[in-house]
PDB file of N, CA and C in Angstrom:
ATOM      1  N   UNK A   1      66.755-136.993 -20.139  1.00  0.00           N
ATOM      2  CA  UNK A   1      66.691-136.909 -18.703  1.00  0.00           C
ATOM      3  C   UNK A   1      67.680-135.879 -18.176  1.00  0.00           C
ATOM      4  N   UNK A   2      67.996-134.498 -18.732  1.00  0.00           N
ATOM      5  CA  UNK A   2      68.840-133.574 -18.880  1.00  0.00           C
ATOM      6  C   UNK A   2      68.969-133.297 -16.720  1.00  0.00           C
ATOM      7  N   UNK A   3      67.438-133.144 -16.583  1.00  0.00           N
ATOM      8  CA  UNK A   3      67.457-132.619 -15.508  1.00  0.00           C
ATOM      9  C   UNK A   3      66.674-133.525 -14.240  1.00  0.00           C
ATOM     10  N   UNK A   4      66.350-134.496 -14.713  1.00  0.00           N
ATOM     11  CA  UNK A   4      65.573-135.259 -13.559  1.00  0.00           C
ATOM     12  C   UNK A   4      65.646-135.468 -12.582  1.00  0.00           C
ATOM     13  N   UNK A   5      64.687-135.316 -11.916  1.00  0.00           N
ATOM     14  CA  UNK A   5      64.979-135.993 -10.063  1.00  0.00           C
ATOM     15  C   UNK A   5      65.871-134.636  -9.361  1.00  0.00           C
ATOM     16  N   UNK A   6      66.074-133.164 -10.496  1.00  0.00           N
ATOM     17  CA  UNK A   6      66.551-132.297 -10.044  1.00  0.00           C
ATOM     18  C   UNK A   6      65.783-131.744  -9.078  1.00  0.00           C
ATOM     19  N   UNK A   7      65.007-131.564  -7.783  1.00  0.00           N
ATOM     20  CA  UNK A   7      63.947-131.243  -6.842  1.00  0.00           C
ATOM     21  C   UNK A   7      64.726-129.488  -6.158  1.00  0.00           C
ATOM     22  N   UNK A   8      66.690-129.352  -6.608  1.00  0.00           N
ATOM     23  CA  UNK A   8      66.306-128.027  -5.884  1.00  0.00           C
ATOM     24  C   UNK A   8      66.095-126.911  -7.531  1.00  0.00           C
ATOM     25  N   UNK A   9      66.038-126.809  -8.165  1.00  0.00           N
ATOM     26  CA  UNK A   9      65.268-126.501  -9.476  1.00  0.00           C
ATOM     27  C   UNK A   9      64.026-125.290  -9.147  1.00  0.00           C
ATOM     28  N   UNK A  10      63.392-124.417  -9.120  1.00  0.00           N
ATOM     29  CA  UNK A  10      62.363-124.143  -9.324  1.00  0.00           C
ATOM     30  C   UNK A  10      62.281-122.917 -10.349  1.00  0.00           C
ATOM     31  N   UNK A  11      62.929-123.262 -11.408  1.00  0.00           N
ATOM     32  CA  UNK A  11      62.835-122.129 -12.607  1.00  0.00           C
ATOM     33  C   UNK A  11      63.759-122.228 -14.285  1.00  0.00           C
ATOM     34  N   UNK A  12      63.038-121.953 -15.097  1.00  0.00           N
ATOM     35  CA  UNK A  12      63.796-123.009 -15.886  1.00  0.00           C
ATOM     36  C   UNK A  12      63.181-121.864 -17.216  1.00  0.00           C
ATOM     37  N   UNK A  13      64.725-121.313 -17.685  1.00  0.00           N
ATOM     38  CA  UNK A  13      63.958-120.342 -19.074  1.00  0.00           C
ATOM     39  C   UNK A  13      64.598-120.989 -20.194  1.00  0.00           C
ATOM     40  N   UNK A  14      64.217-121.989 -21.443  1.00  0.00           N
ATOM     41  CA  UNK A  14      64.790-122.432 -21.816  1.00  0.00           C
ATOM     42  C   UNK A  14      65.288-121.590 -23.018  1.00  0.00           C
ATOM     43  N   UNK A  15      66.373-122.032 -23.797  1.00  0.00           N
ATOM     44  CA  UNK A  15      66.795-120.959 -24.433  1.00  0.00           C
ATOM     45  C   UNK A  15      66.244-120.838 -25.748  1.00  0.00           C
ATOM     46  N   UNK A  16      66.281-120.010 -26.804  1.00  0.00           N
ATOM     47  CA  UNK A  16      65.446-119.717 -28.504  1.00  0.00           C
ATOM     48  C   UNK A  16      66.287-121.156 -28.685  1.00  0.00           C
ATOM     49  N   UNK A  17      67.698-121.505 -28.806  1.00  0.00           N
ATOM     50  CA  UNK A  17      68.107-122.638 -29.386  1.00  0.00           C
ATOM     51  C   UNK A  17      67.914-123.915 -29.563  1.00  0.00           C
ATOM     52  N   UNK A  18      67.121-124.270 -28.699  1.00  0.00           N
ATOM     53  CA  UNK A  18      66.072-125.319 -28.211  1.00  0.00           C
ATOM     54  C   UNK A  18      64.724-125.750 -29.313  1.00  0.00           C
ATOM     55  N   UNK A  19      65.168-126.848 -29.577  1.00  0.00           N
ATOM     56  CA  UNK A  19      63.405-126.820 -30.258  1.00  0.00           C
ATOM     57  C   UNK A  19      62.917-128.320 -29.994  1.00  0.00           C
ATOM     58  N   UNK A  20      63.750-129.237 -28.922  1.00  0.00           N
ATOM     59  CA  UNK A  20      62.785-130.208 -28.522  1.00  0.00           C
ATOM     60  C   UNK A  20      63.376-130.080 -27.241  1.00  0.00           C
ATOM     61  N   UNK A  21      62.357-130.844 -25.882  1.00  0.00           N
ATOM     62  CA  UNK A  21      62.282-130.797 -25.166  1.00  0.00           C
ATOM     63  C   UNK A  21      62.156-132.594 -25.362  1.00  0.00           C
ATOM     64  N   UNK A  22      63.641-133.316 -24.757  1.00  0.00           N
ATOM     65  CA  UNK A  22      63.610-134.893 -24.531  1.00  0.00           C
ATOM     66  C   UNK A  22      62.595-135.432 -23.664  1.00  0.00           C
ATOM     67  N   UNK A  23      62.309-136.540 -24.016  1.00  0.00           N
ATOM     68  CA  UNK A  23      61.962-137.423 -23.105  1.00  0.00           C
ATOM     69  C   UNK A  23      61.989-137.609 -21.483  1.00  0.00           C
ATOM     70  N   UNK A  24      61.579-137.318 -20.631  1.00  0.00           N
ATOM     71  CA  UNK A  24      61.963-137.524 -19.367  1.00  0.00           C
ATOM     72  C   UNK A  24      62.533-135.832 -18.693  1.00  0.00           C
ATOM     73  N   UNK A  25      62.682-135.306 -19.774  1.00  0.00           N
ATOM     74  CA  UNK A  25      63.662-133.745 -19.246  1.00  0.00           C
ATOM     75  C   UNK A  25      63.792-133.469 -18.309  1.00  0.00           C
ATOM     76  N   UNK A  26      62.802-133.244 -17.704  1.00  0.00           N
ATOM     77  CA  UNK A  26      62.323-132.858 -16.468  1.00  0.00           C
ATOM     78  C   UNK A  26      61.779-133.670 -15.121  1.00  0.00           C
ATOM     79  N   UNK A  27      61.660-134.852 -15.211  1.00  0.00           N
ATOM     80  CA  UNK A  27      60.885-136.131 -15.103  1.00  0.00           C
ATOM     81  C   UNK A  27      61.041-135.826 -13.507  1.00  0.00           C
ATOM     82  N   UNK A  28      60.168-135.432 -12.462  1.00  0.00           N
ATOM     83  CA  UNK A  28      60.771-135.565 -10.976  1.00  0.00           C
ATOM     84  C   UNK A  28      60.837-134.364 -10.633  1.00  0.00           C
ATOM     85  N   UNK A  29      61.210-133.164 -11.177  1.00  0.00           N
ATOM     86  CA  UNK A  29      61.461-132.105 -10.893  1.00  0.00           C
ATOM     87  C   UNK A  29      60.820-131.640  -9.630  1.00  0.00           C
ATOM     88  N   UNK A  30      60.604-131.831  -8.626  1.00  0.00           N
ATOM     89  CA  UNK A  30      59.363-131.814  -7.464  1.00  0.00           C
ATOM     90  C   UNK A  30      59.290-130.270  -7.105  1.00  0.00           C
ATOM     91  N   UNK A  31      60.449-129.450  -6.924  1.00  0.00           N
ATOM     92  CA  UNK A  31      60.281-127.939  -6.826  1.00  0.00           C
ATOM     93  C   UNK A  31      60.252-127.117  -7.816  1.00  0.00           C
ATOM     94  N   UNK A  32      60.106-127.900  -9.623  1.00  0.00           N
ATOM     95  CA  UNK A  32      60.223-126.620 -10.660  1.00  0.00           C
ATOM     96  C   UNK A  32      58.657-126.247 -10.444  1.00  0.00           C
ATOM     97  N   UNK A  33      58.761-124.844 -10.197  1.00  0.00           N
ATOM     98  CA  UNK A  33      57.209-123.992  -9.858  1.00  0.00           C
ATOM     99  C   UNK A  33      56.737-123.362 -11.384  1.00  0.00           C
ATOM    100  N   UNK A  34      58.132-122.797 -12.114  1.00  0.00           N
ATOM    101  CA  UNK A  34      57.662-121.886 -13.395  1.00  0.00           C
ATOM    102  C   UNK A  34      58.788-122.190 -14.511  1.00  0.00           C
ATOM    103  N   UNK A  35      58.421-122.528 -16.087  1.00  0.00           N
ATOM    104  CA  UNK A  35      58.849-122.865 -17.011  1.00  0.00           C
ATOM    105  C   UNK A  35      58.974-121.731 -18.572  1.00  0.00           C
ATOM    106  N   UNK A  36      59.667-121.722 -18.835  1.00  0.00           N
ATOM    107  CA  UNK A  36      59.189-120.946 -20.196  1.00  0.00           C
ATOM    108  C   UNK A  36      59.927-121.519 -21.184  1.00  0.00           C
ATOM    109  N   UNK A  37      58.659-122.026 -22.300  1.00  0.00           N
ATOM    110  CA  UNK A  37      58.785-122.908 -23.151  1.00  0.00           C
ATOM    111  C   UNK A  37      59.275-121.704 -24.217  1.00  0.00           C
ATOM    112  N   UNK A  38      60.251-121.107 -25.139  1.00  0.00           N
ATOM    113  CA  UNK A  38      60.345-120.643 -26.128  1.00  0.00           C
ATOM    114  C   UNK A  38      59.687-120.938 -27.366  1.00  0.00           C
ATOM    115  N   UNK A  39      59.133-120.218 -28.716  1.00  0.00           N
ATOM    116  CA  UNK A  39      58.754-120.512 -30.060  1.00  0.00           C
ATOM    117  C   UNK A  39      59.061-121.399 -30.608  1.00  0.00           C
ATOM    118  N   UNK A  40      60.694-121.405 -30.515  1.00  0.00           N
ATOM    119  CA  UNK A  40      61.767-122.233 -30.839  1.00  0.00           C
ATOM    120  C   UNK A  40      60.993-123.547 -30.847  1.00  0.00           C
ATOM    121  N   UNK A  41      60.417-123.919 -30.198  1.00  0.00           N
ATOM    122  CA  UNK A  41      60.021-125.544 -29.304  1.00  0.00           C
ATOM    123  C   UNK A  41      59.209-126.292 -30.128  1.00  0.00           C
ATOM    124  N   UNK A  42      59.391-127.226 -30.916  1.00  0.00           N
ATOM    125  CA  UNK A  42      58.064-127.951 -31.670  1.00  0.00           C
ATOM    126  C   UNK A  42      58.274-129.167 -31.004  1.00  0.00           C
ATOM    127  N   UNK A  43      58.676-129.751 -30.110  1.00  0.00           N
ATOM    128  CA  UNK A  43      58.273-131.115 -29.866  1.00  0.00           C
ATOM    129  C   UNK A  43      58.570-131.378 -28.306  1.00  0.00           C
ATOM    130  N   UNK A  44      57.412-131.349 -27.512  1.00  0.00           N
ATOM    131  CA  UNK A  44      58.402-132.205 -26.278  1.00  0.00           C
ATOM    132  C   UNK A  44      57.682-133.876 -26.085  1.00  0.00           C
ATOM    133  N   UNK A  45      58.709-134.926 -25.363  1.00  0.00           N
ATOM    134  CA  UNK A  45      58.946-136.050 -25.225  1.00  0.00           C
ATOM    135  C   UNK A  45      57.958-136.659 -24.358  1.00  0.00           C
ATOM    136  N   UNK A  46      57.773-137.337 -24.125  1.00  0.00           N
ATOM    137  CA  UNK A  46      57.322-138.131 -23.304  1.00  0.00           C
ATOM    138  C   UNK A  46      57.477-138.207 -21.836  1.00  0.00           C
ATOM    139  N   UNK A  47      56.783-137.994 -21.227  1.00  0.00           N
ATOM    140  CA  UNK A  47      56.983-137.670 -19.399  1.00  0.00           C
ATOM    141  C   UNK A  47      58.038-136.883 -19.301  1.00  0.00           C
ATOM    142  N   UNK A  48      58.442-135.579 -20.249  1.00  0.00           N
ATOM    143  CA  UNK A  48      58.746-134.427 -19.891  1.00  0.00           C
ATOM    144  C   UNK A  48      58.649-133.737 -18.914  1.00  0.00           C
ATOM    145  N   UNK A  49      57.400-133.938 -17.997  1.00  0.00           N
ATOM    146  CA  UNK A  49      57.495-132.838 -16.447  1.00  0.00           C
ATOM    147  C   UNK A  49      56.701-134.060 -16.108  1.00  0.00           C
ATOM    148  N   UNK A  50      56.741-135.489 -15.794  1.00  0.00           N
ATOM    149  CA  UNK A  50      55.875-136.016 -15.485  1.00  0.00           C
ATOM    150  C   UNK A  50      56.429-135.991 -13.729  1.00  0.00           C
ATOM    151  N   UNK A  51      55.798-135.970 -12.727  1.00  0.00           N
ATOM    152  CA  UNK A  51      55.737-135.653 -11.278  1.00  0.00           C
ATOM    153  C   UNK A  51      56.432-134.542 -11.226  1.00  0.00           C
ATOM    154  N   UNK A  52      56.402-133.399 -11.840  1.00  0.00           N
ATOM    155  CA  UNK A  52      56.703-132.032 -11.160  1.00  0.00           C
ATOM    156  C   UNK A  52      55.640-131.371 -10.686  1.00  0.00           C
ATOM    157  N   UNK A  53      55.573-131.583  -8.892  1.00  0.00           N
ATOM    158  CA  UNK A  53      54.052-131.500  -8.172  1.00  0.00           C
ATOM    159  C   UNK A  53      54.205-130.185  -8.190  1.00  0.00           C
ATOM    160  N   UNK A  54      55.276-129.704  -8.108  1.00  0.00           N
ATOM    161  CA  UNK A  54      55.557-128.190  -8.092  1.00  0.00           C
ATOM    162  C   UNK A  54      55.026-127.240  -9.094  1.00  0.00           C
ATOM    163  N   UNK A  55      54.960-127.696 -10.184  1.00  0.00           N
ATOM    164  CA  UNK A  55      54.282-126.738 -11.385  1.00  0.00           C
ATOM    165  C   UNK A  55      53.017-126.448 -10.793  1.00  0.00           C
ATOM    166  N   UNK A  56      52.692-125.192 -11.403  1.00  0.00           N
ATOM    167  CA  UNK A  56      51.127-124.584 -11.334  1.00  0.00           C
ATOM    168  C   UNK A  56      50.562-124.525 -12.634  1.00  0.00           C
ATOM    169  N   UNK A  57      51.561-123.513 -13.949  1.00  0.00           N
ATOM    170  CA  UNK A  57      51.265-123.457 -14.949  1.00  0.00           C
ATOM    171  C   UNK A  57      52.283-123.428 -15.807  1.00  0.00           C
ATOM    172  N   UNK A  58      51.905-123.614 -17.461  1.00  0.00           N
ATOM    173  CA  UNK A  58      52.917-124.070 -18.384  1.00  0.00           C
ATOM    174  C   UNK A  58      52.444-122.943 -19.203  1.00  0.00           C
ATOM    175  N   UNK A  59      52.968-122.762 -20.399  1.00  0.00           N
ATOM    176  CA  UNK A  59      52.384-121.859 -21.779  1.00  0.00           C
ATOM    177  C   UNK A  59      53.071-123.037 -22.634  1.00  0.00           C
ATOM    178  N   UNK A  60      52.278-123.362 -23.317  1.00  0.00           N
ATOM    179  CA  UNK A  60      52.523-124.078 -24.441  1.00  0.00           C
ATOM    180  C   UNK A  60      52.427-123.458 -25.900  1.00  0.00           C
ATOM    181  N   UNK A  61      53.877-122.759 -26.164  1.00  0.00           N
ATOM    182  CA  UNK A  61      53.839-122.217 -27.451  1.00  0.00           C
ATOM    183  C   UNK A  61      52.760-122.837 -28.662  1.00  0.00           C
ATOM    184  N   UNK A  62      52.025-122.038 -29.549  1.00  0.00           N
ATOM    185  CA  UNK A  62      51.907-122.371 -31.268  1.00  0.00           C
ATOM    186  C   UNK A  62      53.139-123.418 -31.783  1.00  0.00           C
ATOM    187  N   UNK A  63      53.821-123.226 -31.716  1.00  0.00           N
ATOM    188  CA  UNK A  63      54.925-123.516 -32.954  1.00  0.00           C
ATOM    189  C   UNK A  63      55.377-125.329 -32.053  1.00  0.00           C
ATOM    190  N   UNK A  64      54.464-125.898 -30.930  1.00  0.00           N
ATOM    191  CA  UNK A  64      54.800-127.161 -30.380  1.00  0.00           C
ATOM    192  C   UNK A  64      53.595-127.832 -30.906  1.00  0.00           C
ATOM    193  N   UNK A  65      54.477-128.823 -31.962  1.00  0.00           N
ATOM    194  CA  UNK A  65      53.386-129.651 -33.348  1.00  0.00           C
ATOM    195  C   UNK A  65      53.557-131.547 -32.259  1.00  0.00           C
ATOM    196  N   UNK A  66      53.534-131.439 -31.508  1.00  0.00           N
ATOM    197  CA  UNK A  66      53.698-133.092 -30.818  1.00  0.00           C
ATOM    198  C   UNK A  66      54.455-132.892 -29.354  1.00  0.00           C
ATOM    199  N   UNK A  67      53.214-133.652 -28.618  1.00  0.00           N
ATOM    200  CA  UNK A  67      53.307-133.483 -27.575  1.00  0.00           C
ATOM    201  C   UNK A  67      53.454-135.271 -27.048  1.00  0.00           C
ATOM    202  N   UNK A  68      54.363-135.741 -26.127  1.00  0.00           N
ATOM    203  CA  UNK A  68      54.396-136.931 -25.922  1.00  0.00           C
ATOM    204  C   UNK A  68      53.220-137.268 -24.830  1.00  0.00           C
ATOM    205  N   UNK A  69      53.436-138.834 -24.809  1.00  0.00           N
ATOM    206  CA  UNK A  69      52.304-139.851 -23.940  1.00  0.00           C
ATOM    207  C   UNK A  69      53.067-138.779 -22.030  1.00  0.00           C
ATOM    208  N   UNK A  70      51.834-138.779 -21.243  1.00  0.00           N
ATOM    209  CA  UNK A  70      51.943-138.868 -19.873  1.00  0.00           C
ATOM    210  C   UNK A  70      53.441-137.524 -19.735  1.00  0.00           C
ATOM    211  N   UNK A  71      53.232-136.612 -20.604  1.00  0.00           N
ATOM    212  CA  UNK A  71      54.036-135.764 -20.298  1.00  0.00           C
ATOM    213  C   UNK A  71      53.438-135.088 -18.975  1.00  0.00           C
ATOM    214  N   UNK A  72      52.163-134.424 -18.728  1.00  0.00           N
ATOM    215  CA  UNK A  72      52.249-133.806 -17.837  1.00  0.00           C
ATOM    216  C   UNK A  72      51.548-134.701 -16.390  1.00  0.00           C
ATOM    217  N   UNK A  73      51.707-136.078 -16.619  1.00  0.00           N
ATOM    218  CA  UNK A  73      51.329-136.972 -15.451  1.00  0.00           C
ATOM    219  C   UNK A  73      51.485-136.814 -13.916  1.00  0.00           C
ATOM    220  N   UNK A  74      50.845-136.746 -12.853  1.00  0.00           N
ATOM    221  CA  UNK A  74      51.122-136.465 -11.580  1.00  0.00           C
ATOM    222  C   UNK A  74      51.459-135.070 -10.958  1.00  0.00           C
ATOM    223  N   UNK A  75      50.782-133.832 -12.548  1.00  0.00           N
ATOM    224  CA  UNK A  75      51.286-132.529 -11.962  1.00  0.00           C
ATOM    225  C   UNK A  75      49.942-131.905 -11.778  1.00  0.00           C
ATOM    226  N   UNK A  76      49.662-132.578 -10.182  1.00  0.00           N
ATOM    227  CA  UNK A  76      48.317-132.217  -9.732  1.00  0.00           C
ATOM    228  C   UNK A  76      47.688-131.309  -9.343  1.00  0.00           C
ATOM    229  N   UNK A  77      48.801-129.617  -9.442  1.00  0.00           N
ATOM    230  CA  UNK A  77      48.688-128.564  -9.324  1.00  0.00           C
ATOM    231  C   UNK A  77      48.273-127.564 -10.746  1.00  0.00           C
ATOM    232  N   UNK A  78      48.605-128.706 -11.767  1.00  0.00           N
ATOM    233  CA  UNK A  78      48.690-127.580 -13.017  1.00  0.00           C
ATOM    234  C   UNK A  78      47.443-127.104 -13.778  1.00  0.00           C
ATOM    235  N   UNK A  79      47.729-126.212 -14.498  1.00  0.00           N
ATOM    236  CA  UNK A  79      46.684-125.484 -15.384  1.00  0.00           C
ATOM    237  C   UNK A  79      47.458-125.520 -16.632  1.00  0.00           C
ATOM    238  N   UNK A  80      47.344-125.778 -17.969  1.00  0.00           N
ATOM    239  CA  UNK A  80      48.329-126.259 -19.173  1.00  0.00           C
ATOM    240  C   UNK A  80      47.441-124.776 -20.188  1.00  0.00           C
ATOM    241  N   UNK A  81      48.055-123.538 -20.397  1.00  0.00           N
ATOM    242  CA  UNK A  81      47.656-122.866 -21.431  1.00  0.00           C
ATOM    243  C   UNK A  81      48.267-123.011 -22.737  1.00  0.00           C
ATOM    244  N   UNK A  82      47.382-123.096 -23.581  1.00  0.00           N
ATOM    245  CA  UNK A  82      48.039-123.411 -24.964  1.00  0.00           C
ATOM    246  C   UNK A  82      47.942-122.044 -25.643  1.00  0.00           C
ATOM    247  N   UNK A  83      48.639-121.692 -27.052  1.00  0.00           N
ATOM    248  CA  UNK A  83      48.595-120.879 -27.793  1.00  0.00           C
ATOM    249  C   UNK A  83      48.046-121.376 -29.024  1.00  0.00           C
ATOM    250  N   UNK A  84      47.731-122.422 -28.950  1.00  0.00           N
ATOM    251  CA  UNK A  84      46.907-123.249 -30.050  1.00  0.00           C
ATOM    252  C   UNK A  84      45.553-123.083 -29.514  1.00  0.00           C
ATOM    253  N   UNK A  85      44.358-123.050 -30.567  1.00  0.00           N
ATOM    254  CA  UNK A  85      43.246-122.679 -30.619  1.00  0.00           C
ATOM    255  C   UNK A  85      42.640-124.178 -29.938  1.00  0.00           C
ATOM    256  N   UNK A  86      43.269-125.209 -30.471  1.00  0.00           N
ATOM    257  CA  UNK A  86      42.870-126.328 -30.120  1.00  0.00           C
ATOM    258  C   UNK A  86      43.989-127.650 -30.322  1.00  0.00           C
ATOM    259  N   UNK A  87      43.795-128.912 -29.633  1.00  0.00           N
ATOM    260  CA  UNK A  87      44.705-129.668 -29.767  1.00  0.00           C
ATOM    261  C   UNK A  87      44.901-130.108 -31.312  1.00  0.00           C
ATOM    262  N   UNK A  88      46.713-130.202 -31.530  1.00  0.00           N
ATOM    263  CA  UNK A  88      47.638-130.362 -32.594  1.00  0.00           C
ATOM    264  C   UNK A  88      47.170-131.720 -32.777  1.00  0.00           C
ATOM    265  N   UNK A  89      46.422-132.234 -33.919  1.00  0.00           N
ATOM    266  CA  UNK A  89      46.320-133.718 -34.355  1.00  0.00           C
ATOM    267  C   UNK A  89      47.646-134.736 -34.257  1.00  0.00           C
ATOM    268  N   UNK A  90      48.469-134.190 -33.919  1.00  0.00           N
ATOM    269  CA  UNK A  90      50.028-135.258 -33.156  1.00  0.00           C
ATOM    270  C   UNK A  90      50.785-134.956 -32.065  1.00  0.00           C
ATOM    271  N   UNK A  91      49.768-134.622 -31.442  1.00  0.00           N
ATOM    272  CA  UNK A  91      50.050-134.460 -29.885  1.00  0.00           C
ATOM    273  C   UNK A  91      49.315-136.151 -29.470  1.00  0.00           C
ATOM    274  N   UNK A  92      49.956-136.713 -28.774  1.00  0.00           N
ATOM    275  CA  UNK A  92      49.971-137.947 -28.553  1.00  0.00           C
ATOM    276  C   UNK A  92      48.201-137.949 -27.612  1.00  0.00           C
ATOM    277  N   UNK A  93      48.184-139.262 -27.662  1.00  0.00           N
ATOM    278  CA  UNK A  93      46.708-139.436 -27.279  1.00  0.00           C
ATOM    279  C   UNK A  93      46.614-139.102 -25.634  1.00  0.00           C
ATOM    280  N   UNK A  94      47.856-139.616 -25.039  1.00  0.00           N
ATOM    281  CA  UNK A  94      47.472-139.431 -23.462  1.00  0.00           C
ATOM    282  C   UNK A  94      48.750-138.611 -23.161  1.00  0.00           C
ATOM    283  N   UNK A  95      48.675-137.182 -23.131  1.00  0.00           N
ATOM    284  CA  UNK A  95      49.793-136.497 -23.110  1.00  0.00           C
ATOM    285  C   UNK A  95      49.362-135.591 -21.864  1.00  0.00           C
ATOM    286  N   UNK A  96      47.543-135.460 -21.825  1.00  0.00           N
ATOM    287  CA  UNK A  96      47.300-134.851 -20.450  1.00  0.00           C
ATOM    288  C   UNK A  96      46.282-136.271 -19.774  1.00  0.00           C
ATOM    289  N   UNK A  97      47.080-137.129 -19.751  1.00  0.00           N
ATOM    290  CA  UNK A  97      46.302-138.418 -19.151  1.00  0.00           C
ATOM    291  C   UNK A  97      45.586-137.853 -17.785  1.00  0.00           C
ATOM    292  N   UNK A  98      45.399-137.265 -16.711  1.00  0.00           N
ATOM    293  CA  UNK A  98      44.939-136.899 -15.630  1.00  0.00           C
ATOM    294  C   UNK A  98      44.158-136.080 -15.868  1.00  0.00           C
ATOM    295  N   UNK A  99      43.812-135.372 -17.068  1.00  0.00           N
ATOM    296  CA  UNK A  99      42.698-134.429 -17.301  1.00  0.00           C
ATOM    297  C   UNK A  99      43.130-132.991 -16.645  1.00  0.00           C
ATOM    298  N   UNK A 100      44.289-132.659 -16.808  1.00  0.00           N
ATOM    299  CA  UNK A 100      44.307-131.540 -16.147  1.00  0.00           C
ATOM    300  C   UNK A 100      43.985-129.949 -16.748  1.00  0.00           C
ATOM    301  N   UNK A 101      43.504-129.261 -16.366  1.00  0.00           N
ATOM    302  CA  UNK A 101      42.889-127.772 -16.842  1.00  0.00           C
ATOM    303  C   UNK A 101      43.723-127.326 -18.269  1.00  0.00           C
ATOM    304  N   UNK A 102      43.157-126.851 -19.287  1.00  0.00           N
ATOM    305  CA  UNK A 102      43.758-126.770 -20.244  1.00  0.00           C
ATOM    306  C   UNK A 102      43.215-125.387 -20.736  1.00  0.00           C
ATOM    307  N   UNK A 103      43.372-124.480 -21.134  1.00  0.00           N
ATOM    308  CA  UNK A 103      43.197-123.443 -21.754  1.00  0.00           C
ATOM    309  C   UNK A 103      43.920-123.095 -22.786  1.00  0.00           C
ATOM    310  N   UNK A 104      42.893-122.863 -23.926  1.00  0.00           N
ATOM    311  CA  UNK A 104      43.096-123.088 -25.630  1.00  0.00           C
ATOM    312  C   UNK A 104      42.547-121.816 -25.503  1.00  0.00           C
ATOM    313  N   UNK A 105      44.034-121.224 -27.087  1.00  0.00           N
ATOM    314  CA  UNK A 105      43.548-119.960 -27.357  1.00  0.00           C
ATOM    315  C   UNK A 105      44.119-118.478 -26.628  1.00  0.00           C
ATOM    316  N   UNK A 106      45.585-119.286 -25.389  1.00  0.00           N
ATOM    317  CA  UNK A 106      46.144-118.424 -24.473  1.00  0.00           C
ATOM    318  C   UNK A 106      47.305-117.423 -25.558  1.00  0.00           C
ATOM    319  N   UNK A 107      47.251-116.112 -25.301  1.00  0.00           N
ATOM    320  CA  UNK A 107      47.842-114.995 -26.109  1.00  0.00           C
ATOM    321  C   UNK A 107      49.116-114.845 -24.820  1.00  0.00           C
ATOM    322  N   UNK A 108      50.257-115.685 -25.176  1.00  0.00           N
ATOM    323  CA  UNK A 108      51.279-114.902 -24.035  1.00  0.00           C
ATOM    324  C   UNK A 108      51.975-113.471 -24.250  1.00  0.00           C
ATOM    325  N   UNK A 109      52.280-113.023 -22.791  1.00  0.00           N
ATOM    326  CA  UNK A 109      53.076-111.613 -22.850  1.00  0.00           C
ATOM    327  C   UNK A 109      53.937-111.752 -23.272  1.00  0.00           C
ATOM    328  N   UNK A 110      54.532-110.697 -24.140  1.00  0.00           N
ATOM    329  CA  UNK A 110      55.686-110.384 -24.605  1.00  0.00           C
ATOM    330  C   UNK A 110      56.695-109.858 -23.790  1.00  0.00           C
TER     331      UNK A 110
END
């Protein structure tokens, strides 16, 4: 819960040193608008950005092998691009519980 319930927030570059993203991290964040997940990253937690109404879009590195329950819950603005062709067989079952836009197969800028 590094940053929760942080609402004046709206930008967040996390660093190469990073390779999980806790539980709750972000949980509330109501003004984070833009995120950048590094390579570094193979795991984020469980309701990780869950009510950050503020997000639009995420990039979800390749190299993130498990994704937690209701991470991106209540972020009723978002579009979730992956760099995976398709969902990681341990990415948790309800990790986009709300069905939100997903695009598989996203090539990010360098």
């Amino acid at each position: 819960m590094a940053f929760a319930n942080c609402g004046n927030i709206d930008s967040i570059s996390i660093p190469e040193s990073v390779t999980t993203i806790g539980a709750s991290a972000f949980f509330s964040c109501s003004g984070l608008k833009t995120i950048v997940i590094p390579n570094s990253v193979t795991n984020i937690g469980a309701e990780a950005f869950k009510y950050c109404k503020g997000l639009t879009s995420i990039t979800i590195p390749a190299s993130v092998t498990y994704i937690g329950a209701l991470t991106f819950n209540d972020c009723n603005n978002l579009t979730i691009y992956c760099e995976a062709e398709a969902q990681p067989a341990d990415w948790g079952t309800n990790w986009n519980i709300d069905n939100r836009p997903v695009v598989w197969g996203t090539k990010r800028d360098k």
